[in-house]
Each structure stands twice: as structure tokens, then as C-alpha cells.
PDB file of N, CA and C in Angstrom:
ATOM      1  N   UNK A   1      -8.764 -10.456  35.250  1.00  0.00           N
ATOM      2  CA  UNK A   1      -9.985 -10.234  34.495  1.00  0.00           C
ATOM      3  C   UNK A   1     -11.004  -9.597  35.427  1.00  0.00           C
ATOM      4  N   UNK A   2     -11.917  -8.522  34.889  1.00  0.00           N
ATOM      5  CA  UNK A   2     -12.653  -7.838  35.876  1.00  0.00           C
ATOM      6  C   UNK A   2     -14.241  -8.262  35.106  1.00  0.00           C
ATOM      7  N   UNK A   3     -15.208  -7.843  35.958  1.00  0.00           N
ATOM      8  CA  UNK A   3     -16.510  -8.419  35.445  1.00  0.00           C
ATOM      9  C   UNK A   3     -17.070  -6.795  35.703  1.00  0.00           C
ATOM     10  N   UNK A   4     -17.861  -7.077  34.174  1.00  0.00           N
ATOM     11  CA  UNK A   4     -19.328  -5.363  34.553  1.00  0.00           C
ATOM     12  C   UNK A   4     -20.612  -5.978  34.906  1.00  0.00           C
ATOM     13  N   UNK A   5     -21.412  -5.090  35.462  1.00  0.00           N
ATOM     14  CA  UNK A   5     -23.041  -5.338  35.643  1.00  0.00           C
ATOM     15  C   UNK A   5     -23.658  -5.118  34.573  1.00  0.00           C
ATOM     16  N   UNK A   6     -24.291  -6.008  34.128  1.00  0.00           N
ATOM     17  CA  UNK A   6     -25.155  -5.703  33.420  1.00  0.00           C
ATOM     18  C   UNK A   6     -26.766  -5.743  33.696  1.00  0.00           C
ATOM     19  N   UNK A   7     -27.344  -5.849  33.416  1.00  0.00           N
ATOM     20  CA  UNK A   7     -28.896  -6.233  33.519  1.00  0.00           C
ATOM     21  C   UNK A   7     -29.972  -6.614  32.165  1.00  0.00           C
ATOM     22  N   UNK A   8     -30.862  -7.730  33.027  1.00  0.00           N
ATOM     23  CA  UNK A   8     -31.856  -8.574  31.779  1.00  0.00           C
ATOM     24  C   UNK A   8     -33.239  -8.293  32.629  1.00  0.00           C
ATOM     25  N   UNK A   9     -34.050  -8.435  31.424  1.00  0.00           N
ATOM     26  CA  UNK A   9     -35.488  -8.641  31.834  1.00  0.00           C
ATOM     27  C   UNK A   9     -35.667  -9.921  32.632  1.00  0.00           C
ATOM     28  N   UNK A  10     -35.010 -10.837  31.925  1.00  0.00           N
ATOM     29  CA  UNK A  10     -34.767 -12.096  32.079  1.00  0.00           C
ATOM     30  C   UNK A  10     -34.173 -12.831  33.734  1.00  0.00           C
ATOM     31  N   UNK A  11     -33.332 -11.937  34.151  1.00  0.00           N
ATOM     32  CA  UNK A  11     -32.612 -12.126  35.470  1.00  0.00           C
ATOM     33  C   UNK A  11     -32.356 -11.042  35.950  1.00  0.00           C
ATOM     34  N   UNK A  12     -32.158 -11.078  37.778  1.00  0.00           N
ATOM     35  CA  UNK A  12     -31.784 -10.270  38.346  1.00  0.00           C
ATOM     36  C   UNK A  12     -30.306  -9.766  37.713  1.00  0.00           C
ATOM     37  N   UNK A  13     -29.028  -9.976  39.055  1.00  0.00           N
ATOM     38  CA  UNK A  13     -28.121  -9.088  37.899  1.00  0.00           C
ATOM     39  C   UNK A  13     -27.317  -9.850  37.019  1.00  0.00           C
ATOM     40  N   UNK A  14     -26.678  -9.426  36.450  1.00  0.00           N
ATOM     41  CA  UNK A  14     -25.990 -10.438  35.174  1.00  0.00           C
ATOM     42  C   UNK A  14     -24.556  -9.322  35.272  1.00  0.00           C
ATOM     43  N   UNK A  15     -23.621 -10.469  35.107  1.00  0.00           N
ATOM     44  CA  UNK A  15     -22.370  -9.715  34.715  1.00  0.00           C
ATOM     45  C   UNK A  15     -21.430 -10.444  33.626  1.00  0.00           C
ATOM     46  N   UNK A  16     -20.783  -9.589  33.116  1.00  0.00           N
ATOM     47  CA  UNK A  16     -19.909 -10.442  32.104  1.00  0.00           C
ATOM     48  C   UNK A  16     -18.121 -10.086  32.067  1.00  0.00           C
ATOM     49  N   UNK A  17     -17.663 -11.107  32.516  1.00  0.00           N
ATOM     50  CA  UNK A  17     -15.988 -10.961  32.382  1.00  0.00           C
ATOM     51  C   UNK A  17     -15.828 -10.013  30.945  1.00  0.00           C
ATOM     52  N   UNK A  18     -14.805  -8.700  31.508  1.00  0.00           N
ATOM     53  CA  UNK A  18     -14.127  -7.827  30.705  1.00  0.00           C
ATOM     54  C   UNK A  18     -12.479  -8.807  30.540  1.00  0.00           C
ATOM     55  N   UNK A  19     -12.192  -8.524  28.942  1.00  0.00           N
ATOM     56  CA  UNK A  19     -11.078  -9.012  29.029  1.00  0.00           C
ATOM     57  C   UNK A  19      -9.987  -8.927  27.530  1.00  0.00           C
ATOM     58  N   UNK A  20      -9.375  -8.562  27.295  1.00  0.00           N
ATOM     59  CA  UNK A  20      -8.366  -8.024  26.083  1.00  0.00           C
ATOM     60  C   UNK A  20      -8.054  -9.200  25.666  1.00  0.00           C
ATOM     61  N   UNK A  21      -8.279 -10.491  26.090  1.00  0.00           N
ATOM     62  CA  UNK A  21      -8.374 -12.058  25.196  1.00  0.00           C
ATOM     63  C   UNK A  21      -9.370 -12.069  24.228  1.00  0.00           C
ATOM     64  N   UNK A  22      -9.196 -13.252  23.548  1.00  0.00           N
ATOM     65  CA  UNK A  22     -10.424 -13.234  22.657  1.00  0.00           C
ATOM     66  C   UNK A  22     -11.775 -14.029  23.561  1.00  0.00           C
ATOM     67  N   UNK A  23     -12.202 -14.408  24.325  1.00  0.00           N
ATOM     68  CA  UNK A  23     -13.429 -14.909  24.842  1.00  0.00           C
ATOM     69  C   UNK A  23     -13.835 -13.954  26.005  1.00  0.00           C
ATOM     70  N   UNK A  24     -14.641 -13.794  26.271  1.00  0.00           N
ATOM     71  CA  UNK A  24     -15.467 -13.561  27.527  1.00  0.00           C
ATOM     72  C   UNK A  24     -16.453 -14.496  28.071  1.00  0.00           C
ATOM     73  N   UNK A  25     -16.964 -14.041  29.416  1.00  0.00           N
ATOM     74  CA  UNK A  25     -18.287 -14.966  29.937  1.00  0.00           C
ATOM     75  C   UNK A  25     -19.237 -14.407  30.324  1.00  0.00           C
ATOM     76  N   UNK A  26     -20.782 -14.629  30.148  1.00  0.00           N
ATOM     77  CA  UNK A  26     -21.680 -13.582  30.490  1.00  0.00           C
ATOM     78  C   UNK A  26     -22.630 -14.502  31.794  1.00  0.00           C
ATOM     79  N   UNK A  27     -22.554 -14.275  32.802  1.00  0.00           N
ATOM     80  CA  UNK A  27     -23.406 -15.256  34.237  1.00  0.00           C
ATOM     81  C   UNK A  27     -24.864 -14.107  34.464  1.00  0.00           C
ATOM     82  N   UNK A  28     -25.774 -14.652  34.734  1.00  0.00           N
ATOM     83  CA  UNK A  28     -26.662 -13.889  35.022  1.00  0.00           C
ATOM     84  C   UNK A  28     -26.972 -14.987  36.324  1.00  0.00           C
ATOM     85  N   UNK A  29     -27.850 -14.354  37.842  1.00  0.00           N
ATOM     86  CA  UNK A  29     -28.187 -14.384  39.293  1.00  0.00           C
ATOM     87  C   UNK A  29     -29.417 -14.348  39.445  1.00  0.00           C
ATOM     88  N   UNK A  30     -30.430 -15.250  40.053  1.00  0.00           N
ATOM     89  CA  UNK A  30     -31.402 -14.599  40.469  1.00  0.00           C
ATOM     90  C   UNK A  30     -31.985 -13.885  41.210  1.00  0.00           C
ATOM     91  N   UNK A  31     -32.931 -13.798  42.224  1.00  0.00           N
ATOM     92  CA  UNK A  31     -32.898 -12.675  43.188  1.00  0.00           C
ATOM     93  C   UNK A  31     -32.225 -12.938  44.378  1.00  0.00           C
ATOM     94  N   UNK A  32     -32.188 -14.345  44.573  1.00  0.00           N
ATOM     95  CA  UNK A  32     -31.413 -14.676  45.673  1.00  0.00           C
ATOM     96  C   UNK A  32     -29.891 -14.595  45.343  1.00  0.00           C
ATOM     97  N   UNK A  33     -29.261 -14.309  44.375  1.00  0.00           N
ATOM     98  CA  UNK A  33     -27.815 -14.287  44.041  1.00  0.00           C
ATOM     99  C   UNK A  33     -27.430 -16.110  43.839  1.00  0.00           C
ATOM    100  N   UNK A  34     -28.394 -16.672  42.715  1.00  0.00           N
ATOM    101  CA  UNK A  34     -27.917 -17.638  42.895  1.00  0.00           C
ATOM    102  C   UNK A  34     -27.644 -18.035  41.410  1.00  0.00           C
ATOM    103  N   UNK A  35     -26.425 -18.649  40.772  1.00  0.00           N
ATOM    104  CA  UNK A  35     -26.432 -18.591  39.754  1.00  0.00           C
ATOM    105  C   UNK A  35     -27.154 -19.624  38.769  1.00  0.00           C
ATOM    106  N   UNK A  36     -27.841 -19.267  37.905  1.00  0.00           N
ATOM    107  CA  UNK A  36     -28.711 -19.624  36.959  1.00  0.00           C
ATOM    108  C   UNK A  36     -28.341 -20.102  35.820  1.00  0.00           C
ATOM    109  N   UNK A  37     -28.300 -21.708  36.270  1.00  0.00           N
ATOM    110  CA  UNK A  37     -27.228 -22.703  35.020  1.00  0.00           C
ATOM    111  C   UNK A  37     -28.160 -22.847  33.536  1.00  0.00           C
ATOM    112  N   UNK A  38     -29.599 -22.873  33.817  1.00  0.00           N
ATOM    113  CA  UNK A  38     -30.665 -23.292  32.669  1.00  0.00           C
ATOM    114  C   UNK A  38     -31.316 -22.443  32.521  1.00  0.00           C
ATOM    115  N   UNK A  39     -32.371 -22.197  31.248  1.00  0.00           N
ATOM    116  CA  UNK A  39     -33.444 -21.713  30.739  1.00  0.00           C
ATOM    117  C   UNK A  39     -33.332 -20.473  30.445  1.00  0.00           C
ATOM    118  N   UNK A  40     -34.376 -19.479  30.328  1.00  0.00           N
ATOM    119  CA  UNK A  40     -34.355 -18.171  29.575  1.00  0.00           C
ATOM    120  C   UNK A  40     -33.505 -17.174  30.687  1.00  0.00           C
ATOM    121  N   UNK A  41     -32.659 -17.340  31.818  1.00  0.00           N
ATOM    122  CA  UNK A  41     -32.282 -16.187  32.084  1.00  0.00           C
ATOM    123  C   UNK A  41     -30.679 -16.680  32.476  1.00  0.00           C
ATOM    124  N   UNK A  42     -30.023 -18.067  31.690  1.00  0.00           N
ATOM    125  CA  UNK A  42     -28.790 -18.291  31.947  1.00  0.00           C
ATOM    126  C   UNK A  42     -28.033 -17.501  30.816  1.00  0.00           C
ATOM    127  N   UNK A  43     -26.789 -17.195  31.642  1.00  0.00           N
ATOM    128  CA  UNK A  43     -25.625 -16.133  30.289  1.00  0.00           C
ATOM    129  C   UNK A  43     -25.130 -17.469  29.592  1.00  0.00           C
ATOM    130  N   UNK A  44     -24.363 -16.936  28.749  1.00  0.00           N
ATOM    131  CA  UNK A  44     -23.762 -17.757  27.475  1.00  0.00           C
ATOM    132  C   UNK A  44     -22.293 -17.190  27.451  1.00  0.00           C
ATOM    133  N   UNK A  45     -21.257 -18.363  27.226  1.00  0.00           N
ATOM    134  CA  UNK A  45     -20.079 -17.978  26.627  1.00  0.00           C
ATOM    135  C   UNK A  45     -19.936 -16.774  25.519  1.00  0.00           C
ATOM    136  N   UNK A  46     -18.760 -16.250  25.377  1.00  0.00           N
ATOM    137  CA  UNK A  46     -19.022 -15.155  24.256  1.00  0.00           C
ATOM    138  C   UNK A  46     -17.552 -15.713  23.497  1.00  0.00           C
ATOM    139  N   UNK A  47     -17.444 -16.037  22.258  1.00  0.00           N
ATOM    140  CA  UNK A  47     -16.356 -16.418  22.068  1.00  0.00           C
ATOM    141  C   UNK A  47     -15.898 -15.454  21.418  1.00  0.00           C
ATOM    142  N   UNK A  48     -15.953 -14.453  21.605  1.00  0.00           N
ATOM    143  CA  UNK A  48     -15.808 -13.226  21.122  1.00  0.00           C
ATOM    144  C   UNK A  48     -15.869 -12.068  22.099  1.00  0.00           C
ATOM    145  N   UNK A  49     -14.957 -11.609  23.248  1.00  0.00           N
ATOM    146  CA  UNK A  49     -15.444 -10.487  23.765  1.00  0.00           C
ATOM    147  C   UNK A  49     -15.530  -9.299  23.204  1.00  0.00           C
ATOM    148  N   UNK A  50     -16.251  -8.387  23.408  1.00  0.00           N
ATOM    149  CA  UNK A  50     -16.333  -6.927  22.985  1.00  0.00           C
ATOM    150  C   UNK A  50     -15.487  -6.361  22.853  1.00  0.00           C
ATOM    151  N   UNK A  51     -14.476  -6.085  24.110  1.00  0.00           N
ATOM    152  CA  UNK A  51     -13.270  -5.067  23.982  1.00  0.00           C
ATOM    153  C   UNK A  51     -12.551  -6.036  22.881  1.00  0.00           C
ATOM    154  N   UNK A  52     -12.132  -7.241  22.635  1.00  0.00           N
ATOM    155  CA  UNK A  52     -11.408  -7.504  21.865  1.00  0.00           C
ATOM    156  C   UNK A  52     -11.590  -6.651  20.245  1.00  0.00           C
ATOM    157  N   UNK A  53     -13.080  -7.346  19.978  1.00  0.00           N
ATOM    158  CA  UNK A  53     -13.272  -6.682  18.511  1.00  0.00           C
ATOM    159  C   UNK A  53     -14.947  -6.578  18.812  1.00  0.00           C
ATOM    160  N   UNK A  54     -15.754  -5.663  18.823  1.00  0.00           N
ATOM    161  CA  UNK A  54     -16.806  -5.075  18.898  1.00  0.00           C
ATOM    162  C   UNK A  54     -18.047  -6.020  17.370  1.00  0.00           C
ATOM    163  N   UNK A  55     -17.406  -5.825  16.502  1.00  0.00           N
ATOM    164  CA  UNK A  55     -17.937  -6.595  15.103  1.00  0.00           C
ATOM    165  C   UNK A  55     -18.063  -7.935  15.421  1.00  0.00           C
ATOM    166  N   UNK A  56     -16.685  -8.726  15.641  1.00  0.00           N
ATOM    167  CA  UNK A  56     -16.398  -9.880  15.457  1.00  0.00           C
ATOM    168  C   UNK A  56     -17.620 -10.130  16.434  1.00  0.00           C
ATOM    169  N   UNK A  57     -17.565  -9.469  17.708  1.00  0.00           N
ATOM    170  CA  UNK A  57     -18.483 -10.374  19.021  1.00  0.00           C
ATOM    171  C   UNK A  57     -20.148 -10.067  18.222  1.00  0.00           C
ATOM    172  N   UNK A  58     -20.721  -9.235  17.599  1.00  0.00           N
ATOM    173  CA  UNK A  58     -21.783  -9.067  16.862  1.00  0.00           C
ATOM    174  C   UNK A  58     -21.978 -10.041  16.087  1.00  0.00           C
ATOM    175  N   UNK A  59     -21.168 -10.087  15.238  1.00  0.00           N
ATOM    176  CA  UNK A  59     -20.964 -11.194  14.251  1.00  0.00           C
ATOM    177  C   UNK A  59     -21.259 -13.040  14.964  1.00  0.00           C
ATOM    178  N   UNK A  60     -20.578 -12.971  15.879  1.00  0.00           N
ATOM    179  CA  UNK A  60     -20.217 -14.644  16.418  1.00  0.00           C
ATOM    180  C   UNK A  60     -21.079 -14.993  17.590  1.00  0.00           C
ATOM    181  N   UNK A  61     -21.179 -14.155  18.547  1.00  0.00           N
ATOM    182  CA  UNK A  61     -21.814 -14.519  19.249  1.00  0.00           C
ATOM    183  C   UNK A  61     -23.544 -13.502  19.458  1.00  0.00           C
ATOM    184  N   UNK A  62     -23.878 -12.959  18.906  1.00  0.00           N
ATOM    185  CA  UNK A  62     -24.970 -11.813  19.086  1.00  0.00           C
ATOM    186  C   UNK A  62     -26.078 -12.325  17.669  1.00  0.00           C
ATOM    187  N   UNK A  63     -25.340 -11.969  16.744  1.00  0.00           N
ATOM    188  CA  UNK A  63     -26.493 -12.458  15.892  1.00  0.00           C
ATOM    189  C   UNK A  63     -26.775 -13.872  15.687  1.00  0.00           C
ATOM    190  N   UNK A  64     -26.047 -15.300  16.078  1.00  0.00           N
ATOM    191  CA  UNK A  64     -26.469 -16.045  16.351  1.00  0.00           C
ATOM    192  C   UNK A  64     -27.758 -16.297  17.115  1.00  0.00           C
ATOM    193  N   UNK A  65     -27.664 -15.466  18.382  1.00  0.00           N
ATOM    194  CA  UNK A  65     -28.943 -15.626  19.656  1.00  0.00           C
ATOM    195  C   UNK A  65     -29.982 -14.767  18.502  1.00  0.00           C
ATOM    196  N   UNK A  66     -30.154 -13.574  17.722  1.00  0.00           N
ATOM    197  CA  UNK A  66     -30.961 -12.885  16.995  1.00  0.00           C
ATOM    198  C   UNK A  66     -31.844 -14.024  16.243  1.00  0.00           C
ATOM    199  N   UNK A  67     -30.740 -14.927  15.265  1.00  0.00           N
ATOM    200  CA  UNK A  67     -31.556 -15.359  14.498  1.00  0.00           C
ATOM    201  C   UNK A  67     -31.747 -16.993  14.989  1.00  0.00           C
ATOM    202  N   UNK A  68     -31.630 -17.212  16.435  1.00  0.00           N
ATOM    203  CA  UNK A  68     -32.839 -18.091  16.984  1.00  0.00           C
ATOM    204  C   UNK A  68     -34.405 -17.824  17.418  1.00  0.00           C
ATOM    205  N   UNK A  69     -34.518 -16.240  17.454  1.00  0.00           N
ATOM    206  CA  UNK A  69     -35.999 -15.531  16.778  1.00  0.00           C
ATOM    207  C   UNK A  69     -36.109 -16.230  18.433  1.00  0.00           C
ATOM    208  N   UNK A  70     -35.766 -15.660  19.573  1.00  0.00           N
ATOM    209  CA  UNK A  70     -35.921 -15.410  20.808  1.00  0.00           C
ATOM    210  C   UNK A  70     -36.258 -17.202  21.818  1.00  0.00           C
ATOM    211  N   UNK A  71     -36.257 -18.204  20.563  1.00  0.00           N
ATOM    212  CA  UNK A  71     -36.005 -19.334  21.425  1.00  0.00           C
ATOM    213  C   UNK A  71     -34.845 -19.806  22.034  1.00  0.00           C
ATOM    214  N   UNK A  72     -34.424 -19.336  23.149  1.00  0.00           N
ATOM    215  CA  UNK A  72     -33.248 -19.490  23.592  1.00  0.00           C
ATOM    216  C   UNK A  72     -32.772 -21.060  23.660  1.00  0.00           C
ATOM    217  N   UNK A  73     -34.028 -22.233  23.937  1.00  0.00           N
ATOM    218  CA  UNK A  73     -33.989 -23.835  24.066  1.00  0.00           C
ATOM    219  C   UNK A  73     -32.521 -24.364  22.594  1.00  0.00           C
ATOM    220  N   UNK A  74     -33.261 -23.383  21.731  1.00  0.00           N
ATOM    221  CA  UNK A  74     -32.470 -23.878  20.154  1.00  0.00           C
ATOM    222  C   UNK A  74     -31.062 -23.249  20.273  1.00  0.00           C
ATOM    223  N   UNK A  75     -30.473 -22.030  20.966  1.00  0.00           N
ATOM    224  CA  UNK A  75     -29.598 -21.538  21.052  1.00  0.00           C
ATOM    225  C   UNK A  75     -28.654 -22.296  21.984  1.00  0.00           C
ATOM    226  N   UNK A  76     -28.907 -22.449  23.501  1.00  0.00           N
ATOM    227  CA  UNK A  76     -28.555 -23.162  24.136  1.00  0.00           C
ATOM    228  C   UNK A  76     -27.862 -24.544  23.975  1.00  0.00           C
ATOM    229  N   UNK A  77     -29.083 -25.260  22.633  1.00  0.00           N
ATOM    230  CA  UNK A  77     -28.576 -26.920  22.662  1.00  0.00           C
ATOM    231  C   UNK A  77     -27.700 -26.691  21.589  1.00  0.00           C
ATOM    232  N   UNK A  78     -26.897 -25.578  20.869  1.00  0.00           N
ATOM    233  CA  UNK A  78     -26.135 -25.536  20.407  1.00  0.00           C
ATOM    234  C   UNK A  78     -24.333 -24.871  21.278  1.00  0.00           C
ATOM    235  N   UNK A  79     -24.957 -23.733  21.937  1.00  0.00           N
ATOM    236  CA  UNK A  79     -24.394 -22.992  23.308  1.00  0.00           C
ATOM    237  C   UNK A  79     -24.553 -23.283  24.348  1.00  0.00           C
ATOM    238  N   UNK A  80     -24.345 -24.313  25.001  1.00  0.00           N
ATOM    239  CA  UNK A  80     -24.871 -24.729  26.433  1.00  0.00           C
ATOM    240  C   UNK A  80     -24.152 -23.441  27.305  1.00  0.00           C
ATOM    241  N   UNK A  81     -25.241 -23.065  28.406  1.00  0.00           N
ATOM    242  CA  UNK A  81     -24.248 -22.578  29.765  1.00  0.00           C
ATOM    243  C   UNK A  81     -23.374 -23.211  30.248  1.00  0.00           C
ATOM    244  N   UNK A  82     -22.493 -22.214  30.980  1.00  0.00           N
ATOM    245  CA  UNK A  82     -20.880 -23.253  31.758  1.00  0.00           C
ATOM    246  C   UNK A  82     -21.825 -23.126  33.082  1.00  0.00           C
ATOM    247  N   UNK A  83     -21.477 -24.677  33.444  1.00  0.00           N
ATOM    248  CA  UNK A  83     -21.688 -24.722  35.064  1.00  0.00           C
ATOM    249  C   UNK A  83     -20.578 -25.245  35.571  1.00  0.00           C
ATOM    250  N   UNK A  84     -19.192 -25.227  35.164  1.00  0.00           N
ATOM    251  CA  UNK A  84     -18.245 -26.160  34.873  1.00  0.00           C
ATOM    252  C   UNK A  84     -18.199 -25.983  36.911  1.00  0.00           C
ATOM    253  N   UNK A  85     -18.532 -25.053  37.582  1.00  0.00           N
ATOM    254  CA  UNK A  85     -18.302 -25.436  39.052  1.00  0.00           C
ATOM    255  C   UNK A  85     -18.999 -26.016  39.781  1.00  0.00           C
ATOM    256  N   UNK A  86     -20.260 -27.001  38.644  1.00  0.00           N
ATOM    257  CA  UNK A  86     -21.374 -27.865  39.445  1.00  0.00           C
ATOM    258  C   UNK A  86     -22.039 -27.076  40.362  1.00  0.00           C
ATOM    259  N   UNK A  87     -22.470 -26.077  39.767  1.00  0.00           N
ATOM    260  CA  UNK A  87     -23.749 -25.199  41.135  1.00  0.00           C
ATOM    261  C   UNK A  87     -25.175 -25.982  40.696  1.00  0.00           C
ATOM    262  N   UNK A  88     -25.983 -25.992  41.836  1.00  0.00           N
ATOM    263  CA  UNK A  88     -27.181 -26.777  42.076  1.00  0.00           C
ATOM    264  C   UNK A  88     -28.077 -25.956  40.527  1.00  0.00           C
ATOM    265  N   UNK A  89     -28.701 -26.820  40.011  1.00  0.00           N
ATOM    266  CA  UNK A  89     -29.973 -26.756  38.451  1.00  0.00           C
ATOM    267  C   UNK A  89     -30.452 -25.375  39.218  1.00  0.00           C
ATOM    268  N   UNK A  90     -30.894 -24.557  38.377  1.00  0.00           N
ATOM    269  CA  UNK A  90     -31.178 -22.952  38.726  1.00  0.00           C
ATOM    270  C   UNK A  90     -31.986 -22.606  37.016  1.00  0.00           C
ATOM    271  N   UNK A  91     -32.927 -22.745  37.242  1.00  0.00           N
ATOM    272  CA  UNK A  91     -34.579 -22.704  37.955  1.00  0.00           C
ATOM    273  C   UNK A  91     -34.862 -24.189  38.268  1.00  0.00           C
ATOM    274  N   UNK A  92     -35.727 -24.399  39.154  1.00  0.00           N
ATOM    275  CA  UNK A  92     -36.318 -25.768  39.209  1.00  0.00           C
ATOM    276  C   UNK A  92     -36.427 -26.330  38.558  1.00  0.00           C
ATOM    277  N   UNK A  93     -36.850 -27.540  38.229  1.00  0.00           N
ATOM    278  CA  UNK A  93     -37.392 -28.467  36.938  1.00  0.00           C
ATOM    279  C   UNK A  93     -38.623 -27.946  36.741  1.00  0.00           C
ATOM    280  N   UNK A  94     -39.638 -27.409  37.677  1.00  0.00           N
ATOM    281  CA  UNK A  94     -40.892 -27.535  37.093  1.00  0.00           C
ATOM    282  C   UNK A  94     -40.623 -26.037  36.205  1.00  0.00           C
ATOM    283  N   UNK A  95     -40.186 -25.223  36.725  1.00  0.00           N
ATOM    284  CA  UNK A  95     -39.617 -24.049  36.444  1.00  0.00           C
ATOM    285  C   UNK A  95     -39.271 -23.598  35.134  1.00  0.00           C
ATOM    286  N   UNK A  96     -38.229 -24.270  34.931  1.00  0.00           N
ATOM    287  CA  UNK A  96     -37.041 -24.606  33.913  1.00  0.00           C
ATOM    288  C   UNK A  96     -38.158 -25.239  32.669  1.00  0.00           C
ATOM    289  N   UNK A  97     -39.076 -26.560  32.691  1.00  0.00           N
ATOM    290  CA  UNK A  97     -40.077 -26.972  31.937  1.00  0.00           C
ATOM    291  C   UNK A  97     -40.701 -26.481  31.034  1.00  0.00           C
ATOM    292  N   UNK A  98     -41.484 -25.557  32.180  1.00  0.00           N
ATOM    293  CA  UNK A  98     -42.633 -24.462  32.290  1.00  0.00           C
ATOM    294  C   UNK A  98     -41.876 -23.178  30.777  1.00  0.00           C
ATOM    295  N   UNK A  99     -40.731 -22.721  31.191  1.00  0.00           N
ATOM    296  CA  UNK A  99     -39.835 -22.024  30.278  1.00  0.00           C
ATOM    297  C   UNK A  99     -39.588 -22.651  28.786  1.00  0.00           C
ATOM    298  N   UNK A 100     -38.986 -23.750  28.750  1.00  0.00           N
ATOM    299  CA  UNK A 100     -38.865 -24.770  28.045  1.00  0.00           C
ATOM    300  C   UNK A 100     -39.827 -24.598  27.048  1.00  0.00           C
ATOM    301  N   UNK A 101     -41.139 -25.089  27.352  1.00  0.00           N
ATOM    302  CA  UNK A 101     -42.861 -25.143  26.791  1.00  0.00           C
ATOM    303  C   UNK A 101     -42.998 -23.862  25.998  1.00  0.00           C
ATOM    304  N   UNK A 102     -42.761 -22.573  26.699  1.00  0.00           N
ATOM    305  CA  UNK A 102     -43.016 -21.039  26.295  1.00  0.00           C
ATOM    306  C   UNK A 102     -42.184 -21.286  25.014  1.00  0.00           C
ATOM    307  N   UNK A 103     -40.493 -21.328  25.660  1.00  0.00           N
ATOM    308  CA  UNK A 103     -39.917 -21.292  24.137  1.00  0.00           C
ATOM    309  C   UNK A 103     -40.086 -21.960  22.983  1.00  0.00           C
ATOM    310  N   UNK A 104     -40.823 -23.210  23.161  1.00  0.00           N
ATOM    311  CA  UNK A 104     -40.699 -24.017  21.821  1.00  0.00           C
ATOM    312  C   UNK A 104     -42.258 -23.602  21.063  1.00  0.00           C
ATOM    313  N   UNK A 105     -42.995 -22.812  21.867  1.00  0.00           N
ATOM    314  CA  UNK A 105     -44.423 -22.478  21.226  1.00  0.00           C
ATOM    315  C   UNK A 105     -43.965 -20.698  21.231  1.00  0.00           C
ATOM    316  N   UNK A 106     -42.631 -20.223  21.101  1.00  0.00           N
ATOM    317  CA  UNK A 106     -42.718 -18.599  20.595  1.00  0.00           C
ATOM    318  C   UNK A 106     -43.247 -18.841  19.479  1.00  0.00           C
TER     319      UNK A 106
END
């Protein structure tokens, strides 16, 4: 499986496993290259990759995040990020909070 670059407003770089299965994974880094398990700039599973079927991943995983109307908090506690390799909380707590607060008053 190979990974592309992508890029967010949200995080430094972000990449997402390419892959002819049906799932992909999307990780986004911050500036220090550190990966970012919580809040507005963590990637999300795709249970749907692109190359597989372009629609389906629109469909399943894309317009879901659309019609959480940019609160990612509501998306998340349905989609949690994988940290499944236990990397250290990425943003801080006060950080992560602070984010938290923004999203639930979009």
C-alpha cells in the first residue's frame, strides 16, 4: 500500500493510504511531524477508498463529514481517529478544548 500527500488548512501535511481494497486511511502531521490523534486537524478512516469506487467513497465517507455542517466534534464521536499505535494526545488538552468549544458554537 502506498500513501499520497495531501494538504489541509487544518494541518501541516496529511497523507492518505492508496489502495485497490475497499478502505483507505487519511493521517494528517503537525509542523513538527507529529501525528495528530484529536480535534479539527486529525484524518479519519475512509471506508471507502477512492481508487476503489470514486461515488461510493463520496457517498460513505465525504458527505457524511459535509452534512456535520463543519463540526468535526459530531463527526468524530461517530468516526473516531485510529491511534491504534498509542502515539502521545496531539493537540494538547488545553488545545484540543479550546477546538472542541469553536466546534460546538459553529
Amino acid at each position: 500500500m502506498s500513501t499520497s500527500r495531501l494538504r489541509s488548512s487544518a494541518c501541516a501535511p496529511c497523507c492518505r493510504s492508496e489502495s485497490t481494497t475497499l478502505a483507505a486511511q487519511h493521517c494528517c502531521y503537525d509542523e513538527h511531524m507529529k501525528l495528530i490523534t484529536r480535534g479539527k486537524g486529525a484524518g479519519a478512516h475512509n471506508l471507502i477508498s477512492i481508487e476503489f469506487s470514486p461515488e461510493l467513497h463520496y457517498k460513505v465517507d465525504v458527505l457524511p463529514w459535509i452534512l456535520c455542517k463543519g463540526d468535526w466534534s459530531h463527526f468524530h464521536s461517530v468516526c473516531p481517529p485510529n491511534n491504534g499505535l498509542q502515539c502521545t494526545e496531539n493537540p494538547q488538552e488545553d488545545i484540543y478544548m479550546n477546538e472542541l468549544e469553536e466546534a460546538r458554537e459553529y
